[in-house]
PDB file of N, CA and C in Angstrom:
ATOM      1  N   UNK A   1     -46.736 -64.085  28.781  1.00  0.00           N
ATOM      2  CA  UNK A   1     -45.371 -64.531  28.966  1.00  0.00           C
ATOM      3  C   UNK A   1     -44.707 -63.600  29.974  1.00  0.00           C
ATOM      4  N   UNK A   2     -44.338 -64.312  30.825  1.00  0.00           N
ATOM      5  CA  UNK A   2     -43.811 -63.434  31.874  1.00  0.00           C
ATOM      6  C   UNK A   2     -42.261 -63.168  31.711  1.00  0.00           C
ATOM      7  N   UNK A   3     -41.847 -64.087  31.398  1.00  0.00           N
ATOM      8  CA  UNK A   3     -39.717 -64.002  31.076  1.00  0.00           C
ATOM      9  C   UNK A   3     -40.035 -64.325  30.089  1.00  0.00           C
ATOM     10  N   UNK A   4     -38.943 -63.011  29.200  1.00  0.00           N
ATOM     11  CA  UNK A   4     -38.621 -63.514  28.262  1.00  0.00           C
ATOM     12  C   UNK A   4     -37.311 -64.998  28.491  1.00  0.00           C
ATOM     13  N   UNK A   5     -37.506 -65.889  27.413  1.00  0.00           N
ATOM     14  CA  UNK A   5     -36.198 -67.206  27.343  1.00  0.00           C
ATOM     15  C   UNK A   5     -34.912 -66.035  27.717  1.00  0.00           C
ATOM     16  N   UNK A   6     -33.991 -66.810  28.105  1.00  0.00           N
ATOM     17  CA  UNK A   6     -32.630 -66.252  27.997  1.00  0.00           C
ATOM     18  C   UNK A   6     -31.788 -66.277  26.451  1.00  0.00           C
ATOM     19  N   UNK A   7     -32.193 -67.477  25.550  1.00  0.00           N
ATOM     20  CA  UNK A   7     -31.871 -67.735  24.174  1.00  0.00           C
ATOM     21  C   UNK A   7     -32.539 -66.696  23.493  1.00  0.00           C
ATOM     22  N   UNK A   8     -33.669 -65.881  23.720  1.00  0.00           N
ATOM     23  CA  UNK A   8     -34.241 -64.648  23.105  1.00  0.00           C
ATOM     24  C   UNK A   8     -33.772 -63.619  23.142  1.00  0.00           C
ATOM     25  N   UNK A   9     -32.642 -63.523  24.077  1.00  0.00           N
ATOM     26  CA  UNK A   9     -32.208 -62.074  24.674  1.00  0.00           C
ATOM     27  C   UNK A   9     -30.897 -61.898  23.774  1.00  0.00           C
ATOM     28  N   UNK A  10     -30.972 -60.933  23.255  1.00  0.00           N
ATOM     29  CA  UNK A  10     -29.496 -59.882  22.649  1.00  0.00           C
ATOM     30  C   UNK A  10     -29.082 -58.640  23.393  1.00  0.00           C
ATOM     31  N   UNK A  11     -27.840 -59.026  23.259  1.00  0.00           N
ATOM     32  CA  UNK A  11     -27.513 -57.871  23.837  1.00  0.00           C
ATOM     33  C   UNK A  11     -26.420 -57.229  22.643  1.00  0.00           C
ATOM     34  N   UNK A  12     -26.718 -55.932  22.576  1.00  0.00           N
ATOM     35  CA  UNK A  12     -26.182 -54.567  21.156  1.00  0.00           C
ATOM     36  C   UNK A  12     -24.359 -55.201  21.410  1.00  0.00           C
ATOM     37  N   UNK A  13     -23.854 -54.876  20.698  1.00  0.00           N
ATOM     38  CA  UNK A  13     -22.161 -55.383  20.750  1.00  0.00           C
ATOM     39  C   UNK A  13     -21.752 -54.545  21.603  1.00  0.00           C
ATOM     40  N   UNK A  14     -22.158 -53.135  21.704  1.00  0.00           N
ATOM     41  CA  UNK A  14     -21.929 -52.050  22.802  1.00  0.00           C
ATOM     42  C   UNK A  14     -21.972 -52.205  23.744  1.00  0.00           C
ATOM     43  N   UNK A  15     -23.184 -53.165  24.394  1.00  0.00           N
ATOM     44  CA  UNK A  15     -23.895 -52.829  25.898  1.00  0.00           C
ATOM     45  C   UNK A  15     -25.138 -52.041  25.724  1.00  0.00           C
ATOM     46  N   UNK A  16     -25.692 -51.867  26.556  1.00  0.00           N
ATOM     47  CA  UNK A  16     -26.549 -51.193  26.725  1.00  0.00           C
ATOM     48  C   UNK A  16     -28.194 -52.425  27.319  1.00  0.00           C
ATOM     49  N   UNK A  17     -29.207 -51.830  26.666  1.00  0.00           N
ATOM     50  CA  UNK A  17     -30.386 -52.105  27.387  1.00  0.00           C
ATOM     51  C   UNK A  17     -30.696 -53.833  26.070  1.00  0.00           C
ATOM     52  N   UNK A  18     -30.606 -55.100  26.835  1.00  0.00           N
ATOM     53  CA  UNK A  18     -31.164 -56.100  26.305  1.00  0.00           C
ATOM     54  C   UNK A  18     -32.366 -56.218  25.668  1.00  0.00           C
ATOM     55  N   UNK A  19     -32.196 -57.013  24.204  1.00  0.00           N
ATOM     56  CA  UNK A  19     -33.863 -56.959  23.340  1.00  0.00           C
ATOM     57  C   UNK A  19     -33.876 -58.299  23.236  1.00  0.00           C
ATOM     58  N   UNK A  20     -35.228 -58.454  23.083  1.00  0.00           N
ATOM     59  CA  UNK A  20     -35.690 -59.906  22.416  1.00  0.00           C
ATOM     60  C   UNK A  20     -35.557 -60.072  21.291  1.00  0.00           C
ATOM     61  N   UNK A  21     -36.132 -61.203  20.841  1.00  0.00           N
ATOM     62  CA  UNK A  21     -35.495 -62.079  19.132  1.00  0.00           C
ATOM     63  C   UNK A  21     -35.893 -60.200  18.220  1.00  0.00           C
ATOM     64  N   UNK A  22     -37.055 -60.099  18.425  1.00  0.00           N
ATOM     65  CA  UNK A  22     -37.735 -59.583  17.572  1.00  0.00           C
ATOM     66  C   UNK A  22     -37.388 -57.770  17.729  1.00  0.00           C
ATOM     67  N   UNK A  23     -36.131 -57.498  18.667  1.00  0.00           N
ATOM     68  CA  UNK A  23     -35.652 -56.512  18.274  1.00  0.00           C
ATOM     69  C   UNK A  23     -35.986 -55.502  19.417  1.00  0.00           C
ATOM     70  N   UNK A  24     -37.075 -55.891  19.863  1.00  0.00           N
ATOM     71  CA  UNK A  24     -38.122 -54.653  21.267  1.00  0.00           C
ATOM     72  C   UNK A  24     -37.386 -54.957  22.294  1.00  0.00           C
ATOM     73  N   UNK A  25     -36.824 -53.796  23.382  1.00  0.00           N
ATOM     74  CA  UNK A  25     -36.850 -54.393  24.522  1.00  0.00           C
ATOM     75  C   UNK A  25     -37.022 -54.945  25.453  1.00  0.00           C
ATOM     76  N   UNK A  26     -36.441 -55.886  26.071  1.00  0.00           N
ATOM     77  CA  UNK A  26     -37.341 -56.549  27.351  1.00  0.00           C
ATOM     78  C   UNK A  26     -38.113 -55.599  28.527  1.00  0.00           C
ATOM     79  N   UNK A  27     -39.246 -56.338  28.699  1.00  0.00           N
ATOM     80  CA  UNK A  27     -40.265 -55.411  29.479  1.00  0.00           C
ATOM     81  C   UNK A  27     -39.520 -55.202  30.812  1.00  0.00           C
ATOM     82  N   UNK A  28     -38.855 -56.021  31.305  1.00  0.00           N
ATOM     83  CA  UNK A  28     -38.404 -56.032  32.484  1.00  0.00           C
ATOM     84  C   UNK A  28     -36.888 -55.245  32.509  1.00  0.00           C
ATOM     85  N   UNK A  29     -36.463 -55.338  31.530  1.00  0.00           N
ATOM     86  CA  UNK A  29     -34.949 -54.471  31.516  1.00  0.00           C
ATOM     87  C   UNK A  29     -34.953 -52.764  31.164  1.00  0.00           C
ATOM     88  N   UNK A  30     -36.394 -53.061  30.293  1.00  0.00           N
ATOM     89  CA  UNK A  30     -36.751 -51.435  30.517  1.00  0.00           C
ATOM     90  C   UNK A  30     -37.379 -50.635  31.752  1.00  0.00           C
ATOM     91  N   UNK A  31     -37.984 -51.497  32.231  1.00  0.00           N
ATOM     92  CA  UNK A  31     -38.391 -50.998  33.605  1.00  0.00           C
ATOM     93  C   UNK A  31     -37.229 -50.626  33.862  1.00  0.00           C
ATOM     94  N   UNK A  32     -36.331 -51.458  34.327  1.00  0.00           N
ATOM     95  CA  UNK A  32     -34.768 -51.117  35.471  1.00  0.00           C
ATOM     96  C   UNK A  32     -34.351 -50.160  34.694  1.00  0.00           C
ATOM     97  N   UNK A  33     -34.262 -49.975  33.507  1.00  0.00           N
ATOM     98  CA  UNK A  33     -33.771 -48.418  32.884  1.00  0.00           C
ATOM     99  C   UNK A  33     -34.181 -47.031  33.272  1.00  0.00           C
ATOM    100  N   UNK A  34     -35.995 -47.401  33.568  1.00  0.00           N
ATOM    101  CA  UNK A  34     -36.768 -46.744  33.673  1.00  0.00           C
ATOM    102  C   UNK A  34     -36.074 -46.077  35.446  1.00  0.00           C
ATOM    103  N   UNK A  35     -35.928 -47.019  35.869  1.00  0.00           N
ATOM    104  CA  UNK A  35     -35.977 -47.070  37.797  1.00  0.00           C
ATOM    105  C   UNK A  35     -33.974 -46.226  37.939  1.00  0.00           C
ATOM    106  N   UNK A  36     -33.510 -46.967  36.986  1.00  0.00           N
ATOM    107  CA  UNK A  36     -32.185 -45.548  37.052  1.00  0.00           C
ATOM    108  C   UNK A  36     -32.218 -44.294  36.528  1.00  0.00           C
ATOM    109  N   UNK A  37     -33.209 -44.243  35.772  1.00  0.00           N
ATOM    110  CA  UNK A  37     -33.202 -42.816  35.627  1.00  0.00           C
ATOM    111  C   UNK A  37     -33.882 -42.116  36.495  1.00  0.00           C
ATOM    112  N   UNK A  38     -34.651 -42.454  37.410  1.00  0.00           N
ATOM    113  CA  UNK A  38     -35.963 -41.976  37.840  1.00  0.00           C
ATOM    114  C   UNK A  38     -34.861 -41.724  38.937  1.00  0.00           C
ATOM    115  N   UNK A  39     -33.843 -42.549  39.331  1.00  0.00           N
ATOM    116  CA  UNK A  39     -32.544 -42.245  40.469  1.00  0.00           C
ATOM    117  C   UNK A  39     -31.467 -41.428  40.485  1.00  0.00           C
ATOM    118  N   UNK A  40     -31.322 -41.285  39.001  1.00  0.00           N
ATOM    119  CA  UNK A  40     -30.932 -39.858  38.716  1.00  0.00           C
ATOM    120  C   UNK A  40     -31.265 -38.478  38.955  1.00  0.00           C
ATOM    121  N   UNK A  41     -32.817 -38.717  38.286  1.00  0.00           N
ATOM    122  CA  UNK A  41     -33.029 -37.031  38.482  1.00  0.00           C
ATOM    123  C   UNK A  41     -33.115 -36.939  40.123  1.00  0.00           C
ATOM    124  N   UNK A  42     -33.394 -38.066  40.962  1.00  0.00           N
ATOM    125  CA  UNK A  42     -33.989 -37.826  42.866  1.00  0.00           C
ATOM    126  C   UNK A  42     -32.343 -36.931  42.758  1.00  0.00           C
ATOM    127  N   UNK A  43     -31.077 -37.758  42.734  1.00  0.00           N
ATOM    128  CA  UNK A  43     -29.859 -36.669  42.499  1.00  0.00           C
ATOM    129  C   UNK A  43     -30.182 -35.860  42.022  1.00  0.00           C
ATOM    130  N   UNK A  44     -30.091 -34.993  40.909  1.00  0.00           N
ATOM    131  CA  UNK A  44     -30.273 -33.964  40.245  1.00  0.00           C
ATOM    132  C   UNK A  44     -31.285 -33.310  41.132  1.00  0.00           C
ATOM    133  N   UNK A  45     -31.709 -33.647  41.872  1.00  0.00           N
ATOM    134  CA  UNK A  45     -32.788 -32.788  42.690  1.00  0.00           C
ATOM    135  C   UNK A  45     -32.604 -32.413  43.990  1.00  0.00           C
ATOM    136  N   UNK A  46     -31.809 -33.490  44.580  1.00  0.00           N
ATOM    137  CA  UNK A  46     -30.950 -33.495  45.700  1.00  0.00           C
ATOM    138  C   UNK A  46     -29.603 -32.204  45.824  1.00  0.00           C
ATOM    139  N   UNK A  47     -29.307 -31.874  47.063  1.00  0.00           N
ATOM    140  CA  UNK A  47     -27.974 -30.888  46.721  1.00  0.00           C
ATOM    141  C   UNK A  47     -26.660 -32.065  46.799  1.00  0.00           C
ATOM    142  N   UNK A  48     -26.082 -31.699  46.173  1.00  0.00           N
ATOM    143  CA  UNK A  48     -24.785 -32.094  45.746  1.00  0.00           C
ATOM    144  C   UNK A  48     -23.601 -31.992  45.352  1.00  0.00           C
ATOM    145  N   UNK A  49     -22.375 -31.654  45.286  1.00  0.00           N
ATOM    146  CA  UNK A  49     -21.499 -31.211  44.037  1.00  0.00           C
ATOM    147  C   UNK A  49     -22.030 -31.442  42.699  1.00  0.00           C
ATOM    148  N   UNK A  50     -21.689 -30.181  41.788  1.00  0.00           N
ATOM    149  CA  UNK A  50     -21.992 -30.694  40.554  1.00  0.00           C
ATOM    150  C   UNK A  50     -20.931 -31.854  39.464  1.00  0.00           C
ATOM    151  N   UNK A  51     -19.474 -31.493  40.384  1.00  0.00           N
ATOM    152  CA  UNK A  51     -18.907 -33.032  39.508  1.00  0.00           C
ATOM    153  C   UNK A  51     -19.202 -34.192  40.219  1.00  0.00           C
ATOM    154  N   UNK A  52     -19.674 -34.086  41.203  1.00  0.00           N
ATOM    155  CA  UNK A  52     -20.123 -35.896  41.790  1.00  0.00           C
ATOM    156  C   UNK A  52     -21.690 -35.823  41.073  1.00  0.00           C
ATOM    157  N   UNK A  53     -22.301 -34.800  40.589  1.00  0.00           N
ATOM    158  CA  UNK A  53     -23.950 -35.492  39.805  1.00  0.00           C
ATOM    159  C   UNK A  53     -23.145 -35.106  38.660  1.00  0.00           C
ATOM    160  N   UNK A  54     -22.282 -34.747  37.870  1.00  0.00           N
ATOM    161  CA  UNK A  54     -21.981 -34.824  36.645  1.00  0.00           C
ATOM    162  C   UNK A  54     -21.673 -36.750  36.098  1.00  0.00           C
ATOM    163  N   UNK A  55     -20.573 -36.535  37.291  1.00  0.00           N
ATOM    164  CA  UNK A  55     -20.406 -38.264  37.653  1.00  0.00           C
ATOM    165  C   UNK A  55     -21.454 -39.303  37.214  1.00  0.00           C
ATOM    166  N   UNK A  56     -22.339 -38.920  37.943  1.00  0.00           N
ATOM    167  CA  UNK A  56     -23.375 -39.746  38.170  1.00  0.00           C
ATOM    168  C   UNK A  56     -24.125 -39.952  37.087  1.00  0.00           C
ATOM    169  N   UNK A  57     -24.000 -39.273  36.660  1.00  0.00           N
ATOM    170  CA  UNK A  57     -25.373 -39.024  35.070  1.00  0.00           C
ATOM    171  C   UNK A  57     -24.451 -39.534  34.093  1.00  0.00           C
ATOM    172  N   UNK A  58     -23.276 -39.265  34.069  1.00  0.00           N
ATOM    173  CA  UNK A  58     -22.559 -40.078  33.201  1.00  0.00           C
ATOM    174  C   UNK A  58     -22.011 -41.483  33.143  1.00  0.00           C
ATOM    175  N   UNK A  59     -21.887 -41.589  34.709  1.00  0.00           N
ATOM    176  CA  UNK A  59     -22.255 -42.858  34.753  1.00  0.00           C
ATOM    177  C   UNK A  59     -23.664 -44.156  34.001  1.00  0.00           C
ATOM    178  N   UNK A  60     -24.520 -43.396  34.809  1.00  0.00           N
ATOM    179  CA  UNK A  60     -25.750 -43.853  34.022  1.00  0.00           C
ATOM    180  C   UNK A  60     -25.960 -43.890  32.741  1.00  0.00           C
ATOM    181  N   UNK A  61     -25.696 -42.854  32.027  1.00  0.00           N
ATOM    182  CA  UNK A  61     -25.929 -43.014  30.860  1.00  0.00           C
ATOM    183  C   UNK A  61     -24.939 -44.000  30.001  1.00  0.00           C
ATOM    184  N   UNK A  62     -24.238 -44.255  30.737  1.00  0.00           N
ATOM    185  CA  UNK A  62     -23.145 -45.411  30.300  1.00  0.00           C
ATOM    186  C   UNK A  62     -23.860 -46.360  30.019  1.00  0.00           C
ATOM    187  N   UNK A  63     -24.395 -46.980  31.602  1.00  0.00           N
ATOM    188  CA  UNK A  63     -25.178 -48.078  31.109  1.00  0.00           C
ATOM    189  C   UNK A  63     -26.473 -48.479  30.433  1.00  0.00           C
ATOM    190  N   UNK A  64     -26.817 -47.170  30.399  1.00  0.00           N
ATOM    191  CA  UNK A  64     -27.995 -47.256  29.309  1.00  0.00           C
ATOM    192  C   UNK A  64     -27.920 -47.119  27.954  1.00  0.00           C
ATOM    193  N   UNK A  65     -27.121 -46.398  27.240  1.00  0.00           N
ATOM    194  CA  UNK A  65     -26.825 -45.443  26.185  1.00  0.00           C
ATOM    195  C   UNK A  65     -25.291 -45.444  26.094  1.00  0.00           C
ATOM    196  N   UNK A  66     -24.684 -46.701  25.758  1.00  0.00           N
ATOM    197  CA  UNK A  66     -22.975 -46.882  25.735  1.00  0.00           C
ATOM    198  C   UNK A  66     -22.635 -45.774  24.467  1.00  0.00           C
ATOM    199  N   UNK A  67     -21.631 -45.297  25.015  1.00  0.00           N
ATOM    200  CA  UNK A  67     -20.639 -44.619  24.153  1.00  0.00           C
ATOM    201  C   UNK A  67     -19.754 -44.416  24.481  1.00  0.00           C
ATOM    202  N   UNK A  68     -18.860 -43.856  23.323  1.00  0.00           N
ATOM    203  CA  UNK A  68     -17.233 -43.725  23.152  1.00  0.00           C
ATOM    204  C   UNK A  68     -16.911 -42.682  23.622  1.00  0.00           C
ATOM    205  N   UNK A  69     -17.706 -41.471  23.877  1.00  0.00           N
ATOM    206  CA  UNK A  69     -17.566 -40.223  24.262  1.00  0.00           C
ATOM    207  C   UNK A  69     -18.123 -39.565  24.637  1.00  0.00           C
ATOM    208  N   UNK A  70     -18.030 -38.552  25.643  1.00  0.00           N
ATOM    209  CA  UNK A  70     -19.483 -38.121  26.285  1.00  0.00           C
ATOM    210  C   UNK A  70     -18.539 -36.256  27.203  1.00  0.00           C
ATOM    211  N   UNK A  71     -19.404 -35.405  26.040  1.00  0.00           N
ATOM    212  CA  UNK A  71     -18.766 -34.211  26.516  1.00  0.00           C
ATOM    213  C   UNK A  71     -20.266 -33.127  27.008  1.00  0.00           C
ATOM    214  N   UNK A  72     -19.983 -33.027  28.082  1.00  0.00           N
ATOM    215  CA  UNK A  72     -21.353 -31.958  28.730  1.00  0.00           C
ATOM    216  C   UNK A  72     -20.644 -30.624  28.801  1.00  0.00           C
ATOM    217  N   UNK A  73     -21.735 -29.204  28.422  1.00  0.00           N
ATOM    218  CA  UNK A  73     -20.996 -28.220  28.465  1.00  0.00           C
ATOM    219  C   UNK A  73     -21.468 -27.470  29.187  1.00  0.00           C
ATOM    220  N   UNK A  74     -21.273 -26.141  29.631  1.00  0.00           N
ATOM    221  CA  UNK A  74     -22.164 -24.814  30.335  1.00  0.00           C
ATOM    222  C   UNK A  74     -22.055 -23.737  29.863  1.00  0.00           C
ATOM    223  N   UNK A  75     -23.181 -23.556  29.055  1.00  0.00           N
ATOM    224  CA  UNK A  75     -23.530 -22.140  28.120  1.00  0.00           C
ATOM    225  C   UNK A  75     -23.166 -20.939  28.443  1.00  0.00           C
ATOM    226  N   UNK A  76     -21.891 -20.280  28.226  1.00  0.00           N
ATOM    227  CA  UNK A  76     -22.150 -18.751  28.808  1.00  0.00           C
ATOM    228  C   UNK A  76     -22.217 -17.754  28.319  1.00  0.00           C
ATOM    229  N   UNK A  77     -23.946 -17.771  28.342  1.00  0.00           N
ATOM    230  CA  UNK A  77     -24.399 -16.882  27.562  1.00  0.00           C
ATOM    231  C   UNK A  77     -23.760 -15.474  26.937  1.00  0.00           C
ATOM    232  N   UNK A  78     -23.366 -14.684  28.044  1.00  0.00           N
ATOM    233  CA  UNK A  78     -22.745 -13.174  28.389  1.00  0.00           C
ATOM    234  C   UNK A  78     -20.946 -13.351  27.510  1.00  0.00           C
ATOM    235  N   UNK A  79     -20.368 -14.828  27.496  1.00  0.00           N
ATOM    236  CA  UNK A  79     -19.191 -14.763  26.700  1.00  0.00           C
ATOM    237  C   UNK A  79     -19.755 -15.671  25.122  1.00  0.00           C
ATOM    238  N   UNK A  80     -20.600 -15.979  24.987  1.00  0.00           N
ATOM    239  CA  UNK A  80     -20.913 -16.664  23.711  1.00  0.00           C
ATOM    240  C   UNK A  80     -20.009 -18.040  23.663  1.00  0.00           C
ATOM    241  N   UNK A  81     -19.716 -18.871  24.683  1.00  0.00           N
ATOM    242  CA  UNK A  81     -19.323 -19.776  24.303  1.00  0.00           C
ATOM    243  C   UNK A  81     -19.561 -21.149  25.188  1.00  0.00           C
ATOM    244  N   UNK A  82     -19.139 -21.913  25.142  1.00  0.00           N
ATOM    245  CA  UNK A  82     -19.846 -23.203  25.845  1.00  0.00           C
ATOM    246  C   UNK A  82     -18.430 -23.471  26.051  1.00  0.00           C
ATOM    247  N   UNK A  83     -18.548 -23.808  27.644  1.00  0.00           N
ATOM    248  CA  UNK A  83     -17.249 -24.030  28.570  1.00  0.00           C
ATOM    249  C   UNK A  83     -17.457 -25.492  29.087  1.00  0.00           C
ATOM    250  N   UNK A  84     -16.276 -26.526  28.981  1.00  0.00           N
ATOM    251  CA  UNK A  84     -16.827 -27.806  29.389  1.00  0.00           C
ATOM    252  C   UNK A  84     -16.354 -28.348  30.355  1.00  0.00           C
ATOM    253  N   UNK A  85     -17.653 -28.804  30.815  1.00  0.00           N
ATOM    254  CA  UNK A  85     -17.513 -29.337  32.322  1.00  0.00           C
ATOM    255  C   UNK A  85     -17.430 -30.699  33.030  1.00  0.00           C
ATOM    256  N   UNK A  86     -17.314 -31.623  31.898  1.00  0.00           N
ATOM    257  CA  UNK A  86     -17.829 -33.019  31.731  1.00  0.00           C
ATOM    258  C   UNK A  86     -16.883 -33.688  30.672  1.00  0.00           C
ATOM    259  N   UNK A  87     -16.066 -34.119  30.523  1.00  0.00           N
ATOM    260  CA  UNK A  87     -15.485 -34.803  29.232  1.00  0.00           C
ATOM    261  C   UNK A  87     -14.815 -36.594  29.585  1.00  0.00           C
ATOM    262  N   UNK A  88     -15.659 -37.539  28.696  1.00  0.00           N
ATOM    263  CA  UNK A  88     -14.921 -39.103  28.506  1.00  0.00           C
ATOM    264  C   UNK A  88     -14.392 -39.288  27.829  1.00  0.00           C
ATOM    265  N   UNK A  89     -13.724 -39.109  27.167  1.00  0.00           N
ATOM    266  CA  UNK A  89     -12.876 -39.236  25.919  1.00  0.00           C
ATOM    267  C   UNK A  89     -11.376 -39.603  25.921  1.00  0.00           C
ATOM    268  N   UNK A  90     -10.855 -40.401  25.120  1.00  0.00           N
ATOM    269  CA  UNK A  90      -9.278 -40.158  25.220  1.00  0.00           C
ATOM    270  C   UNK A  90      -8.826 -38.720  24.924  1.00  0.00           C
ATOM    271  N   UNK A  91      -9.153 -38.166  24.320  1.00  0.00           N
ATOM    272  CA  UNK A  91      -8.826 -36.529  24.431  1.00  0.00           C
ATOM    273  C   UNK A  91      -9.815 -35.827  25.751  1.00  0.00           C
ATOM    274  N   UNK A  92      -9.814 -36.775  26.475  1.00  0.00           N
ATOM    275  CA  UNK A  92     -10.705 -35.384  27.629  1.00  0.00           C
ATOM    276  C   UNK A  92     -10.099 -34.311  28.333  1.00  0.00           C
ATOM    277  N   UNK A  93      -8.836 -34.358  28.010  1.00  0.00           N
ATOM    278  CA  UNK A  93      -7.377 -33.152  28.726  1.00  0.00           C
ATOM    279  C   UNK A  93      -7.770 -31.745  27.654  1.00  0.00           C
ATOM    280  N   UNK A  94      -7.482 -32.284  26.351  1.00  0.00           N
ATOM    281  CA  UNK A  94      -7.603 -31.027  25.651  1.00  0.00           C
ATOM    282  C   UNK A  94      -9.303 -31.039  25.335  1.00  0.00           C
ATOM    283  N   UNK A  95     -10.282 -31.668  25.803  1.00  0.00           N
ATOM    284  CA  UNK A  95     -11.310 -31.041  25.321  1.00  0.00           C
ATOM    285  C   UNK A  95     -11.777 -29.908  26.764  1.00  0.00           C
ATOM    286  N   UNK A  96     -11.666 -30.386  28.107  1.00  0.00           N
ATOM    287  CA  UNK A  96     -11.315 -29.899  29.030  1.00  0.00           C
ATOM    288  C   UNK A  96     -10.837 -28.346  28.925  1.00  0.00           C
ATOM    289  N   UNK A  97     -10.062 -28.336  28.012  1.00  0.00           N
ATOM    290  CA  UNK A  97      -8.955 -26.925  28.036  1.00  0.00           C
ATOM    291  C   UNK A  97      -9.567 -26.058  26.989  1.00  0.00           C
ATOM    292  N   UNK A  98     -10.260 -26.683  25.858  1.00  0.00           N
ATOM    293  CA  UNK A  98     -11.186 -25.999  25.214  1.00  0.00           C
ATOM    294  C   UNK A  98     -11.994 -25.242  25.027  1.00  0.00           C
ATOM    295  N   UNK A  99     -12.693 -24.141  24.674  1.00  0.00           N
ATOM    296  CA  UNK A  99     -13.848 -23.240  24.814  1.00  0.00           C
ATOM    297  C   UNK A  99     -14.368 -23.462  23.458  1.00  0.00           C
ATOM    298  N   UNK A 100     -15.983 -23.730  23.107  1.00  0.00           N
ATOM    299  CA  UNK A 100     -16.065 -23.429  21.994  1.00  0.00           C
ATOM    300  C   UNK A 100     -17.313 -22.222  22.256  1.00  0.00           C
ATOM    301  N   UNK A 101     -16.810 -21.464  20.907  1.00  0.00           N
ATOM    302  CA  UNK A 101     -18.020 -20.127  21.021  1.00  0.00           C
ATOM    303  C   UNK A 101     -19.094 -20.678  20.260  1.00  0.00           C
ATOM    304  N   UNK A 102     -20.108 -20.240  20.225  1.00  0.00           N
ATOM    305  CA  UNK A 102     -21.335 -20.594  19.898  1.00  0.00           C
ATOM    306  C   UNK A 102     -21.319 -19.998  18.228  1.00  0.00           C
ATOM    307  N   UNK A 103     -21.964 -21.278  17.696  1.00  0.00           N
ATOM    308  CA  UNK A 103     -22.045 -21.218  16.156  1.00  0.00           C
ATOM    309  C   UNK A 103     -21.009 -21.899  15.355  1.00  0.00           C
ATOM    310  N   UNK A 104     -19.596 -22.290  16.409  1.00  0.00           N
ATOM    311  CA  UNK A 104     -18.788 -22.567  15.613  1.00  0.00           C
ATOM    312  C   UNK A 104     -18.684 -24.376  16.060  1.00  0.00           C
ATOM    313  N   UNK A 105     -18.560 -25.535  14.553  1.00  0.00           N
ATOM    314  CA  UNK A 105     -18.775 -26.762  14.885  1.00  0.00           C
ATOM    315  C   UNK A 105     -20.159 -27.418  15.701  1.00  0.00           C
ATOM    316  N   UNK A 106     -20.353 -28.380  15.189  1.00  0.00           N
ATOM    317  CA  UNK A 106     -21.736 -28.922  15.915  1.00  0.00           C
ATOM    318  C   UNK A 106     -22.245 -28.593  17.344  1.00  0.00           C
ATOM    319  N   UNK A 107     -21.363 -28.894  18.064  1.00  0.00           N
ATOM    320  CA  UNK A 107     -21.742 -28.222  19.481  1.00  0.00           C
ATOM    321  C   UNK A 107     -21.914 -26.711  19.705  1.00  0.00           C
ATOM    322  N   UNK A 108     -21.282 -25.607  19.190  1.00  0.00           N
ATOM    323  CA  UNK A 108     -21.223 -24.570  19.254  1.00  0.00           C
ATOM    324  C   UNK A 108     -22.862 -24.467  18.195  1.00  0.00           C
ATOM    325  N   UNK A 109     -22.420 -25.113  17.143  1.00  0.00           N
ATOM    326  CA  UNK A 109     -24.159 -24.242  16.097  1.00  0.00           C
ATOM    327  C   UNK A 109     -25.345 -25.227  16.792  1.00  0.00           C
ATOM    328  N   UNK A 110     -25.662 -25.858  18.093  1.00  0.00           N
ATOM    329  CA  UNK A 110     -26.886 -26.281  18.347  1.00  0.00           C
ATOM    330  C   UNK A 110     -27.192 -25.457  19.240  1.00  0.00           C
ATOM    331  N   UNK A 111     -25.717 -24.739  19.985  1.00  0.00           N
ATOM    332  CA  UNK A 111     -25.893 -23.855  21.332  1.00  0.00           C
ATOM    333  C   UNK A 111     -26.801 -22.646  20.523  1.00  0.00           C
TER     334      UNK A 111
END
């Protein structure tokens, strides 16, 4: 079977990557998942600003991996705390303005 039917295809209430009846993704929509990420890291490898590839990766992961919120941080080591550099959120002003030290709340105790 080369296509899946179009009547087979679901798509999550979120967005994200289309499955067939039976729940697996389509072979062909995972490829193209496959082919944006693979366009990501060529960025990430490329020189760039880091908020235009912060951009970018968050972009992407949008359309792969929908969510409500999406906070990236930068470990500093020498102050013990994770400084953020990346925030989607309706609070992205005060998460922005935030520091968390390491150990404290989920993000801080994985750092």
């Amino acid at each position: 079977m080369d296509r899946v039917s179009a009547a087979a295809l679901s798509m999550p209430p979120s967005g994200g990557i289309p499955t067939t009846g039976n729940g697996h993704p389509d072979r062909h929509d995972l490829v193209d998942s496959y082919r944006r990420l693979a366009d990501v890291f060529h960025h990430v490898l490329s020189e760039q600003a880091l908020d235009t590839l912060l951009d970018r990766i968050a972009d992407t992961l949008a359309e792969l991996i929908p969510y409500d919120t999406l906070s990236i941080f930068e470990a500093d080591e020498a102050q013990t705390e994770l400084v953020p550099v990346l925030a989607r959120d309706r609070w992205a002003d005060e998460i922005m303005r935030n520091k968390i030290g390491f150990g404290v709340g989920i993000a801080g105790w994985a750092a």
